[in-house]
C-alpha atoms as a PDB file:
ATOM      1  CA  UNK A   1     -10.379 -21.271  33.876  1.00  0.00           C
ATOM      2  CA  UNK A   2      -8.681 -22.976  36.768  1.00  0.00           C
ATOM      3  CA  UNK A   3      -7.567 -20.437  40.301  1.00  0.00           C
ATOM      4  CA  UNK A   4      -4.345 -20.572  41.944  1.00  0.00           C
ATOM      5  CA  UNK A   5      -3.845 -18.565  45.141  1.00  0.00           C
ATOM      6  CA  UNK A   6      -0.137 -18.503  46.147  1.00  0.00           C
ATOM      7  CA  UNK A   7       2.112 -16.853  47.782  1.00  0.00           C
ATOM      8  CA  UNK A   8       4.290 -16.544  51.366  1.00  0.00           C
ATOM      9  CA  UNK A   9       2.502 -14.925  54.638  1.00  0.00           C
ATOM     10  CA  UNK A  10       4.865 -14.357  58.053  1.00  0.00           C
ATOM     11  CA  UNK A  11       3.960 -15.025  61.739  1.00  0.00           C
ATOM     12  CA  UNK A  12       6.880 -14.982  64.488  1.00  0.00           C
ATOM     13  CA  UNK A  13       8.894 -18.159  63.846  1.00  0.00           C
ATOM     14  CA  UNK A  14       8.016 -19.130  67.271  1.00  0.00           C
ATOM     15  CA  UNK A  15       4.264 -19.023  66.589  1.00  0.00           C
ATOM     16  CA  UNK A  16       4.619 -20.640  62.886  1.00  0.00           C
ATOM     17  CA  UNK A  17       4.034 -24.423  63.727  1.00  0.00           C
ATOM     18  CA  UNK A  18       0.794 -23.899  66.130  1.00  0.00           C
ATOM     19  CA  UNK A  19      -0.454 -21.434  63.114  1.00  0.00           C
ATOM     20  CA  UNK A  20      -0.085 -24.068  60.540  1.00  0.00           C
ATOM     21  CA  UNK A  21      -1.853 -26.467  62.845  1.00  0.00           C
ATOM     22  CA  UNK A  22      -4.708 -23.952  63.544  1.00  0.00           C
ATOM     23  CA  UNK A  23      -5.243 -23.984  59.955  1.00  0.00           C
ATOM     24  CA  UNK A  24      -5.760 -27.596  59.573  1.00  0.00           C
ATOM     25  CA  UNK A  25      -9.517 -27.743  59.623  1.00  0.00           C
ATOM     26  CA  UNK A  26      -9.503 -25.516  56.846  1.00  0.00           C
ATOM     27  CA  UNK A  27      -7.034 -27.464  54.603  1.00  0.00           C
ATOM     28  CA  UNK A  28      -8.811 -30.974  55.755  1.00  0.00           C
ATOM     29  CA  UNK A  29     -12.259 -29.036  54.482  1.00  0.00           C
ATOM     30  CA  UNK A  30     -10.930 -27.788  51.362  1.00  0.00           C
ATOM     31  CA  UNK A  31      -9.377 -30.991  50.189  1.00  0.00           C
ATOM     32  CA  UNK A  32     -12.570 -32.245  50.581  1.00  0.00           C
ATOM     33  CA  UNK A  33     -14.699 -29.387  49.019  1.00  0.00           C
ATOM     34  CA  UNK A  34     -16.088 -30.277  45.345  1.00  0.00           C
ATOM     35  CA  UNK A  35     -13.497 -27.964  43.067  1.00  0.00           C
ATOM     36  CA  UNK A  36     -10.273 -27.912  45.198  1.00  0.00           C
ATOM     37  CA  UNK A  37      -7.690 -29.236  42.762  1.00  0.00           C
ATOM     38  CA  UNK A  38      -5.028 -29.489  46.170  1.00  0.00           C
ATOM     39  CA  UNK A  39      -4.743 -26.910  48.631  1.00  0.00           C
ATOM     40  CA  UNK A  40      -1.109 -27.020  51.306  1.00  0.00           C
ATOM     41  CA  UNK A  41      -0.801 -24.256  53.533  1.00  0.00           C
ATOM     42  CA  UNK A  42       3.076 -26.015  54.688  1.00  0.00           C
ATOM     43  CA  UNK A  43       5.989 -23.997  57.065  1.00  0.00           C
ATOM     44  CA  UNK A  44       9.195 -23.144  55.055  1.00  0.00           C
ATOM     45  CA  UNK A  45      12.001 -25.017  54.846  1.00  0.00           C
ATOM     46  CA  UNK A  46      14.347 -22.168  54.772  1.00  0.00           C
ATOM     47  CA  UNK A  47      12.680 -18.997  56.542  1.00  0.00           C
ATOM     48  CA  UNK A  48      11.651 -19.831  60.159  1.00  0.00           C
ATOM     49  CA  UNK A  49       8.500 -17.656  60.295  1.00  0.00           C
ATOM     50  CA  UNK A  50       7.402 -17.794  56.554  1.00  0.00           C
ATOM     51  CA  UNK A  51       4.690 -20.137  55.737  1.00  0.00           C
ATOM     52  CA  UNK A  52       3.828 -20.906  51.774  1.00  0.00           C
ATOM     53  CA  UNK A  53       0.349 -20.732  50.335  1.00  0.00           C
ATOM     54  CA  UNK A  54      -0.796 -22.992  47.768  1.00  0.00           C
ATOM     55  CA  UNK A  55      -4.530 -23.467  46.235  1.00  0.00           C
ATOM     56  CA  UNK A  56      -5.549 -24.911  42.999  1.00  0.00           C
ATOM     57  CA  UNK A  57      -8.964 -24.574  42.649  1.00  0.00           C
ATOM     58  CA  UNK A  58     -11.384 -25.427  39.248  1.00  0.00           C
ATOM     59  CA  UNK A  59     -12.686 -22.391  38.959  1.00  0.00           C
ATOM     60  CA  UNK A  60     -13.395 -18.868  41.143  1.00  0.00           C
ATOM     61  CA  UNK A  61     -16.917 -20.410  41.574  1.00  0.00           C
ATOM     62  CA  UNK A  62     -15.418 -23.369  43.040  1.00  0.00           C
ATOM     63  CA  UNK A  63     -13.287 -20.951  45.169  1.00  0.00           C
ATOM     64  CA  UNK A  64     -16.394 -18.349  46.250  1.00  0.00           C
ATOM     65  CA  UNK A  65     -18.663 -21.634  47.369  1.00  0.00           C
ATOM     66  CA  UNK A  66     -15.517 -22.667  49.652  1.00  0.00           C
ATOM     67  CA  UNK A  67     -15.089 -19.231  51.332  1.00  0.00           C
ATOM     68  CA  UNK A  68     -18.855 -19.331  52.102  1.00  0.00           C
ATOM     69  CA  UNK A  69     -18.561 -21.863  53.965  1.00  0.00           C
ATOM     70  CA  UNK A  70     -15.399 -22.384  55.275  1.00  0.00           C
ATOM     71  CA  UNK A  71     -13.990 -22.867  58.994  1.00  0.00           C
ATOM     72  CA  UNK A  72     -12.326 -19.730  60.770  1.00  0.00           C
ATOM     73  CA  UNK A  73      -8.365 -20.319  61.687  1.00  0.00           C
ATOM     74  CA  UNK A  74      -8.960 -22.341  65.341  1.00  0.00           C
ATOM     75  CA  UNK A  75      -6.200 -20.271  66.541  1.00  0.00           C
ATOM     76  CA  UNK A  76      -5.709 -16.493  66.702  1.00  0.00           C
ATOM     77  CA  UNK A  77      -1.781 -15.781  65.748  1.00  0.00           C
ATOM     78  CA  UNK A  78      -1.008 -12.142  63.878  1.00  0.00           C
ATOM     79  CA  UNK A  79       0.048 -12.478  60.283  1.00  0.00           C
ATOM     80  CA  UNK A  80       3.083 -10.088  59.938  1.00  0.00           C
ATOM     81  CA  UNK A  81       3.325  -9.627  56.408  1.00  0.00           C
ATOM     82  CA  UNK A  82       1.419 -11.717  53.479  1.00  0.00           C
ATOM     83  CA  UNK A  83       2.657 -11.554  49.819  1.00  0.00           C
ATOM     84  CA  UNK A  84      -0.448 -13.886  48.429  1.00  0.00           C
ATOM     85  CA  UNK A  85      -2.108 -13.669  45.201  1.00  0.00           C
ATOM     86  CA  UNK A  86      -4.591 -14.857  43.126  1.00  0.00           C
ATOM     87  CA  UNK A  87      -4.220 -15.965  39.571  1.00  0.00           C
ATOM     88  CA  UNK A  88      -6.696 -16.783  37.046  1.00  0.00           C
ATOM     89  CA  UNK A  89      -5.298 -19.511  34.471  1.00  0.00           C
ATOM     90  CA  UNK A  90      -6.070 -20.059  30.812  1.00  0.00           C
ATOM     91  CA  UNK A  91      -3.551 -22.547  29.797  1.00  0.00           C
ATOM     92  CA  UNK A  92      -2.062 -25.403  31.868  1.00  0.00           C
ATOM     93  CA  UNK A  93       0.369 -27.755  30.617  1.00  0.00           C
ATOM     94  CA  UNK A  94       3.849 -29.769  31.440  1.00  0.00           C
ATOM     95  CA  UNK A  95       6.535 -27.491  33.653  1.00  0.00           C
ATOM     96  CA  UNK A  96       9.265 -28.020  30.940  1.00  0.00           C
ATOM     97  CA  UNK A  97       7.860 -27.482  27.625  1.00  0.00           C
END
């Protein structure tokens, strides 16, 4: 069963762009880890201090191997508020079926 972590998190709008950035190792790393589907961590087109969450991994084994190994955030900014979750999929197929 494939993984998909989603969901919004909140730093002050005026700290949201270096966040993102700080968080580019780890997205450049997981794109490249065996098992990562796609990963975007990308700011909000709407919401100035809301950034959206989005991981497709293969599997939670796939997902457990990354976190083991993964970079830290290169830059230390205060999540406000996070509304990310993890969900465990048994059947994929076209949005509009």
């Amino acid at each position: 069963m494939t993984v998909i972590v989603a969901g919004k998190l909140y730093v002050d709008p005026k700290d949201r762009d270096r966040f993102i950035e700080g968080l580019r190792p780890i997205m450049e790393a997981a794109r490249n880890h065996p098992g990562c589907l796609d990963l975007s961590i990308a700011p909000d087109p709407i919401e100035p201090g809301r950034v959206n969450n989005f991981e497709h991994w293969e599997s939670q084994e796939a997902l457990n191997a990354f976190r083991a190994m993964a970079p830290r955030p290169s830059v230390p900014i205060k999540i406000k508020n996070d509304q990310v979750l993890k969900h465990v999929v048994s059947h994929t197929g076209p949005p509009f079926d």
